[in-house]
N, C-alpha and C. Protein backbone atom coordinates (compact mmCIF):
# COMPACT_ATOMS: atom_id res chain seq x y z
N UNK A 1 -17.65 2.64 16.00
CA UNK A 1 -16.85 3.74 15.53
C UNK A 1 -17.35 4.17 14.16
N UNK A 2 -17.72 5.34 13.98
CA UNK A 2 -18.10 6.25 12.92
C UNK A 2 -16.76 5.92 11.66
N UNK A 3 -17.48 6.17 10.58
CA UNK A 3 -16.14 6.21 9.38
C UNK A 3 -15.89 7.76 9.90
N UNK A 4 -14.38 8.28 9.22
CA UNK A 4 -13.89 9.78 9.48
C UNK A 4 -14.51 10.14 7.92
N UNK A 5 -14.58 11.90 8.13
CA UNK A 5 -15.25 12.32 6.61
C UNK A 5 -13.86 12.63 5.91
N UNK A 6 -14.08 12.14 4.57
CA UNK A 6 -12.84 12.54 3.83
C UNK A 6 -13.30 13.08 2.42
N UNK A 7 -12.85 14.20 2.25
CA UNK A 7 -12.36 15.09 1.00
C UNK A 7 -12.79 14.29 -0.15
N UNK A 8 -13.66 14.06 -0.76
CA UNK A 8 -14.04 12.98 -2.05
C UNK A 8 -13.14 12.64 -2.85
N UNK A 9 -12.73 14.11 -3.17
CA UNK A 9 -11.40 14.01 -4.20
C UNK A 9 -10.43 13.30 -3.82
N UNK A 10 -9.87 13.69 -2.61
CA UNK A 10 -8.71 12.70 -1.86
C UNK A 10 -9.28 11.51 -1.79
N UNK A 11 -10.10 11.07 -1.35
CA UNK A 11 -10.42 9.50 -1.31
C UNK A 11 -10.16 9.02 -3.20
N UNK A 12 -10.66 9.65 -4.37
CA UNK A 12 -10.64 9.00 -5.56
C UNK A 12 -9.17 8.93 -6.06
N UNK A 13 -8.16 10.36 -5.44
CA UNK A 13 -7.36 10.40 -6.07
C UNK A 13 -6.50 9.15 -5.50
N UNK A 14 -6.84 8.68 -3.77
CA UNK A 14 -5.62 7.66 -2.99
C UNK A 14 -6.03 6.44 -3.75
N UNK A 15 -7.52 6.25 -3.98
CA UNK A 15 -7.49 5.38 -4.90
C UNK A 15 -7.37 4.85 -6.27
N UNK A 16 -7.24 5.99 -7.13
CA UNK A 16 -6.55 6.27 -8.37
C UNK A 16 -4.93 5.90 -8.43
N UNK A 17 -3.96 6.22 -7.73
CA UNK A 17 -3.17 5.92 -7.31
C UNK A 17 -2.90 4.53 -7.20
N UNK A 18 -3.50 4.26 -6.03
CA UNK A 18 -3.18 2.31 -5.56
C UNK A 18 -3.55 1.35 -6.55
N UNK A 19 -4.84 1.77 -7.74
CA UNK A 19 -5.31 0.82 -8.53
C UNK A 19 -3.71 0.85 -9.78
N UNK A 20 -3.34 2.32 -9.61
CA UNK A 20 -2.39 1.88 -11.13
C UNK A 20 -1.06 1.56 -10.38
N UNK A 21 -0.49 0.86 -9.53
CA UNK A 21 0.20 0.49 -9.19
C UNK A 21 0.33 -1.15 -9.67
N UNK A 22 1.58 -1.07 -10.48
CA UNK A 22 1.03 -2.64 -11.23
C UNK A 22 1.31 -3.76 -10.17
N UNK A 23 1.26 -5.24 -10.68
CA UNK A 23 1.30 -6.52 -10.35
C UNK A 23 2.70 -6.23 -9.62
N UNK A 24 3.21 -7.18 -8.34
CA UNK A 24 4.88 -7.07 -7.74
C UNK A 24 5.02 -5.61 -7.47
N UNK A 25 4.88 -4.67 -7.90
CA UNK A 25 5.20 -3.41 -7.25
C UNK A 25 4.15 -2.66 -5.95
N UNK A 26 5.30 -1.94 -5.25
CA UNK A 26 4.36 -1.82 -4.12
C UNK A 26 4.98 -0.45 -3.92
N UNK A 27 4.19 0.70 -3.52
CA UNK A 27 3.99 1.93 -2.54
C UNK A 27 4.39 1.99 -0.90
N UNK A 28 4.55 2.83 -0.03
CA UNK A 28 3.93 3.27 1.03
C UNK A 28 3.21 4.08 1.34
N UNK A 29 2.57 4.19 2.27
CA UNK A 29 1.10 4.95 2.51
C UNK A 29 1.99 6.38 2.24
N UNK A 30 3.19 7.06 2.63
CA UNK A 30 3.70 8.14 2.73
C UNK A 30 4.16 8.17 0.87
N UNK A 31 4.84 7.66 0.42
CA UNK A 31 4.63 7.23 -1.53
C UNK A 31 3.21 7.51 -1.63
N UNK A 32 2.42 7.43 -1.68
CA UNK A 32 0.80 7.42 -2.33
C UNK A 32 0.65 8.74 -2.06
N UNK A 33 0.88 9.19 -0.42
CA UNK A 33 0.80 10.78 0.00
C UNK A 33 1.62 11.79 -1.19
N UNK A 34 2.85 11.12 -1.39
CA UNK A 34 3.47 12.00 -1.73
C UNK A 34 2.89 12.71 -3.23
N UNK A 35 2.56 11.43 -3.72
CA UNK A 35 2.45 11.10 -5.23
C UNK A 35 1.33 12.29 -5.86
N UNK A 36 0.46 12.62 -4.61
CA UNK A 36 -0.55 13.30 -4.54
C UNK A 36 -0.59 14.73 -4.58
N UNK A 37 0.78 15.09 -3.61
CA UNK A 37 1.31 16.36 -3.41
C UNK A 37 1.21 16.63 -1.65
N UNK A 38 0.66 15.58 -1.43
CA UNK A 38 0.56 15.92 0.46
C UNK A 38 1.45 14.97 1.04
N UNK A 39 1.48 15.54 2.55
CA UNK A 39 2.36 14.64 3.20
C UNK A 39 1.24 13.91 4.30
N UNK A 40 0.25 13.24 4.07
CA UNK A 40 -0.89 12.91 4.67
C UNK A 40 -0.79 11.69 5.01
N UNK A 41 0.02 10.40 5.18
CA UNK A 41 0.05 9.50 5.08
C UNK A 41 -0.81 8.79 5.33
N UNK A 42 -0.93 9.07 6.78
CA UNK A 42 -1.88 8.49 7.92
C UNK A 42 -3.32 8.70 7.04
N UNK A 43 -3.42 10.21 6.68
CA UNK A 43 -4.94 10.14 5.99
C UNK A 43 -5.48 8.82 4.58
N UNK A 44 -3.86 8.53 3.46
CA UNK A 44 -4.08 8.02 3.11
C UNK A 44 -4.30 6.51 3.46
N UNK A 45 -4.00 6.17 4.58
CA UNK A 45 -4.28 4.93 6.00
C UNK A 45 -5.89 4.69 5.95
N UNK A 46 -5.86 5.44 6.54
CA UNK A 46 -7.68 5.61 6.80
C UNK A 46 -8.47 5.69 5.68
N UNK A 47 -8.05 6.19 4.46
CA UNK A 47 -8.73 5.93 2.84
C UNK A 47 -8.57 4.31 2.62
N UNK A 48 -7.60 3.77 2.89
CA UNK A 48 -7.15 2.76 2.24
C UNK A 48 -7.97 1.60 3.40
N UNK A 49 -8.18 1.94 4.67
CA UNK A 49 -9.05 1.22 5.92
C UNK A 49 -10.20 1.24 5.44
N UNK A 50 -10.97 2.16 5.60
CA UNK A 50 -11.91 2.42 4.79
C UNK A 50 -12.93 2.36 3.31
N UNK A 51 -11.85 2.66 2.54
CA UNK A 51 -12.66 2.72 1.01
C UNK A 51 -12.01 1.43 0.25
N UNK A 52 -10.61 1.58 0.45
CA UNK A 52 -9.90 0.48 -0.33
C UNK A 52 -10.20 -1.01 -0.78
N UNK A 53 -10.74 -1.62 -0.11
CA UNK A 53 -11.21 -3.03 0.03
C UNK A 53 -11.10 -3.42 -1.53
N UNK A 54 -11.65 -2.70 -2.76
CA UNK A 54 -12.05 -3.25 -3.57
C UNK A 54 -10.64 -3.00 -4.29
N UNK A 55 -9.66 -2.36 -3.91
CA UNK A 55 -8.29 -1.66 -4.74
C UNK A 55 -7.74 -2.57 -4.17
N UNK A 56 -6.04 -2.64 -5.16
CA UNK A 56 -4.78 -3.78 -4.67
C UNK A 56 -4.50 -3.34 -3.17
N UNK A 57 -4.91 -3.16 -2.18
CA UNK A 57 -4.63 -2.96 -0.75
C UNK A 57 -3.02 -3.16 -0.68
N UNK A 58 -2.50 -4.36 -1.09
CA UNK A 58 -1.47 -5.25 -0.47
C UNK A 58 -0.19 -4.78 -0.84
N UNK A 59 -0.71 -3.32 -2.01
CA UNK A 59 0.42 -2.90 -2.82
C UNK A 59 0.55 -1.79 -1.89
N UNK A 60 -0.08 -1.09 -0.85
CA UNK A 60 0.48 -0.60 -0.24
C UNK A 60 1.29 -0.51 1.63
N UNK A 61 2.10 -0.29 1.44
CA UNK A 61 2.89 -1.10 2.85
C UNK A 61 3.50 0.44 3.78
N UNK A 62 3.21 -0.45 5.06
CA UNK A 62 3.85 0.57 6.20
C UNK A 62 4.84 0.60 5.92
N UNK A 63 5.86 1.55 6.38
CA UNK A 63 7.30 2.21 6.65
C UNK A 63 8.06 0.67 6.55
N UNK A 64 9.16 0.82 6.07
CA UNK A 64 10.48 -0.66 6.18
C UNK A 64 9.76 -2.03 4.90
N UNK A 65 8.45 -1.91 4.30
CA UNK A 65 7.95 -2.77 3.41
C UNK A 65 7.15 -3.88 4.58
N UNK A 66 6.63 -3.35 5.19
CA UNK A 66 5.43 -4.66 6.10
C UNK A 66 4.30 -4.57 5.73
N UNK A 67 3.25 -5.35 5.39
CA UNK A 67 2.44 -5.21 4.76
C UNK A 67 1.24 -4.42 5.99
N UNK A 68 0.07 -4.58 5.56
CA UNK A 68 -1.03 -4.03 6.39
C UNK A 68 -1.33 -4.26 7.64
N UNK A 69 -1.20 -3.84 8.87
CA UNK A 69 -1.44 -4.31 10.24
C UNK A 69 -2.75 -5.10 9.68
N UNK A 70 -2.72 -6.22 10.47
CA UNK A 70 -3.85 -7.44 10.82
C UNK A 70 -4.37 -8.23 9.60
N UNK A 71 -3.52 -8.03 8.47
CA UNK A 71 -3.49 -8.51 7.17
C UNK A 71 -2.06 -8.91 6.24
N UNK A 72 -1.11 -9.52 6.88
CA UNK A 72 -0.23 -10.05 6.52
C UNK A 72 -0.63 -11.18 5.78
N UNK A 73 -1.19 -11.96 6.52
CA UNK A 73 -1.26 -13.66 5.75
C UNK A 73 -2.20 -13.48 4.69
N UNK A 74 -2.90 -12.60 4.62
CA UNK A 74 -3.85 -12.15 3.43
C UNK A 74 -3.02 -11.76 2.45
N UNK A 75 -2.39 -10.41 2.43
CA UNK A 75 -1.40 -10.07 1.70
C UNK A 75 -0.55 -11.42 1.18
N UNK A 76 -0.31 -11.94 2.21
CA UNK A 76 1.22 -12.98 1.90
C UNK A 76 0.72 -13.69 0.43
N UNK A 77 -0.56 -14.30 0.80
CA UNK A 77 -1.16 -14.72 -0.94
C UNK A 77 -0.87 -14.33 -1.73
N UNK A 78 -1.08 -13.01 -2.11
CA UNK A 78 -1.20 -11.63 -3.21
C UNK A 78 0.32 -11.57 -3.23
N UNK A 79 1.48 -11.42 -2.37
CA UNK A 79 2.71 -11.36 -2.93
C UNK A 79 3.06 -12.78 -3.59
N UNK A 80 3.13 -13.64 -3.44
CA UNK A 80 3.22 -15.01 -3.99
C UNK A 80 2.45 -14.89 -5.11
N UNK A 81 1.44 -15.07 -5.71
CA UNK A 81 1.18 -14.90 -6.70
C UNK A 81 1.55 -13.81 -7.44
N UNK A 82 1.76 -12.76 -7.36
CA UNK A 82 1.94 -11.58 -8.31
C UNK A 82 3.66 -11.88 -8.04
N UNK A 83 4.22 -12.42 -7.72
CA UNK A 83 5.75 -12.85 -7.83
C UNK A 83 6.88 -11.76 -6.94
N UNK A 84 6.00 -10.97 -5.88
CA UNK A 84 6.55 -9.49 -5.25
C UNK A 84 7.85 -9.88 -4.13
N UNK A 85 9.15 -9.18 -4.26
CA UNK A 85 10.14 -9.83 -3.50
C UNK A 85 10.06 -10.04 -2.27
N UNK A 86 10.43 -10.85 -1.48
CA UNK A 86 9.94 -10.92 0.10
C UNK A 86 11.18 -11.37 0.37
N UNK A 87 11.05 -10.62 2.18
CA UNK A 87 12.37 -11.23 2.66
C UNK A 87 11.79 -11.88 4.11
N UNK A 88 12.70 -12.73 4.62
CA UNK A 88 12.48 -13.30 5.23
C UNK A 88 12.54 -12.70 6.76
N UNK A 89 11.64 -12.34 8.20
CA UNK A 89 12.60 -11.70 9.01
C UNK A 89 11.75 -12.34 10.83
N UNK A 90 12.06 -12.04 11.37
CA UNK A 90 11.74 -12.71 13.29
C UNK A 90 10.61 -11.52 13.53
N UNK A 91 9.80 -10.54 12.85
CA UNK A 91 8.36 -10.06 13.25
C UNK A 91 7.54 -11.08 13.25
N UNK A 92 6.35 -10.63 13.78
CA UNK A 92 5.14 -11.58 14.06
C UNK A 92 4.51 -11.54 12.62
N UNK A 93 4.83 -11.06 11.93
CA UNK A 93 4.57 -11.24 10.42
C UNK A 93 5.22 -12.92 9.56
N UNK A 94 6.54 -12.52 9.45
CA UNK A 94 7.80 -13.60 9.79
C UNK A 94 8.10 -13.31 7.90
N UNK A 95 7.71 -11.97 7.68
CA UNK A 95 8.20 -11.21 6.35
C UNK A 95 8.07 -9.90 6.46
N UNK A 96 8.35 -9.41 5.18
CA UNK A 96 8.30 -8.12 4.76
C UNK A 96 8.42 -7.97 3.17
N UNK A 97 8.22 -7.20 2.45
CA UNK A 97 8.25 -6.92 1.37
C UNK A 97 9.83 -6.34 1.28
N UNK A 98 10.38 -7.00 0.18
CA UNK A 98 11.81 -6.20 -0.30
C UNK A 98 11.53 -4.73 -1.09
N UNK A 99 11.47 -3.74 -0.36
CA UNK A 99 10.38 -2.29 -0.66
C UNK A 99 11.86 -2.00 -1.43
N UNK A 100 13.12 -2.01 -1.33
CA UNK A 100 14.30 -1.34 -2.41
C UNK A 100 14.23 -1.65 -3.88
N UNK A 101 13.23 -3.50 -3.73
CA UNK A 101 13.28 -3.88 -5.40
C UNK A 101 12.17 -3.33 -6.09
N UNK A 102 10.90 -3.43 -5.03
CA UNK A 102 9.90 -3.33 -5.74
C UNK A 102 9.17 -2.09 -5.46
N UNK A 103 9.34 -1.21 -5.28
CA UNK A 103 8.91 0.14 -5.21
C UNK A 103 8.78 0.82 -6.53
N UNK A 104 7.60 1.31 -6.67
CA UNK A 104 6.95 1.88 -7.77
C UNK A 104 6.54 3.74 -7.63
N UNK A 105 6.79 4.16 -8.43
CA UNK A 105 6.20 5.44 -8.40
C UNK A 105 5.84 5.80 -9.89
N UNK A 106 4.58 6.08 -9.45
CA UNK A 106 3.18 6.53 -10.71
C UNK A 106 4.06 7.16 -11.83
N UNK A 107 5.58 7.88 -11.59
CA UNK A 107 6.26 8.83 -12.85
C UNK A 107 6.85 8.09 -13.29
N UNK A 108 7.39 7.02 -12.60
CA UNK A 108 8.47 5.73 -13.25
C UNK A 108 7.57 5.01 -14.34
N UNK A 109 8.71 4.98 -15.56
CA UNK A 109 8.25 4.06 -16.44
C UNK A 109 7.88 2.69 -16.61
N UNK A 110 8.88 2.36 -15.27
CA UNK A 110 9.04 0.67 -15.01
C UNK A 110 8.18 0.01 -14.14
């Protein structure tokens, strides 16, 4: 499978974005969209599949606070250390991120 072509700018800006997202705080792919001015989510998906590798990945989470399809136990590290709230739940994950505490947006001071 080919990478998809993406907009340069959009790729620097999704990753401009995810890098200043601090330690414990976390985004969703549709948060990062927004933050941007689009409602692209999915596109920012495929930036973050794609280019992200070297950015906090883990800070950004699907819909409800689950971390990255096929990268939970990876993530799970990165929330434990950076101290990020987790709750406990019966997915094949067997967590989620508490996305009400720790949700960040680039205008928030906190």
């Amino acid at each position: 499978m080919s990478t998809p072509t993406f907009d340069r700018g959009f790729v620097e800006h999704v990753l401009e974005v995810v890098d200043s997202i601090p330690p414990g705080r976390v985004m969703t792919y549709g948060d990062v969209a927004a933050a941007l001015g689009s409602r692209a989510a999915r596109g920012v998906g495929q930036v973050m599949a794609y280019y992200g590798s070297s950015s906090p990945w883990w800070r950004v989470l699907r819909a409800g606070g689950h971390p990255p399809r096929g990268l939970a136990a990876r993530a799970f590290a990165y929330y434990e250390h950076e101290g990020t709230p987790l709750i406990v739940t019966t997915t094949d994950e067997g967590y989620r991120v508490d996305y009400a505490r720790c949700r960040w947006s680039p205008s928030a001071s906190s």
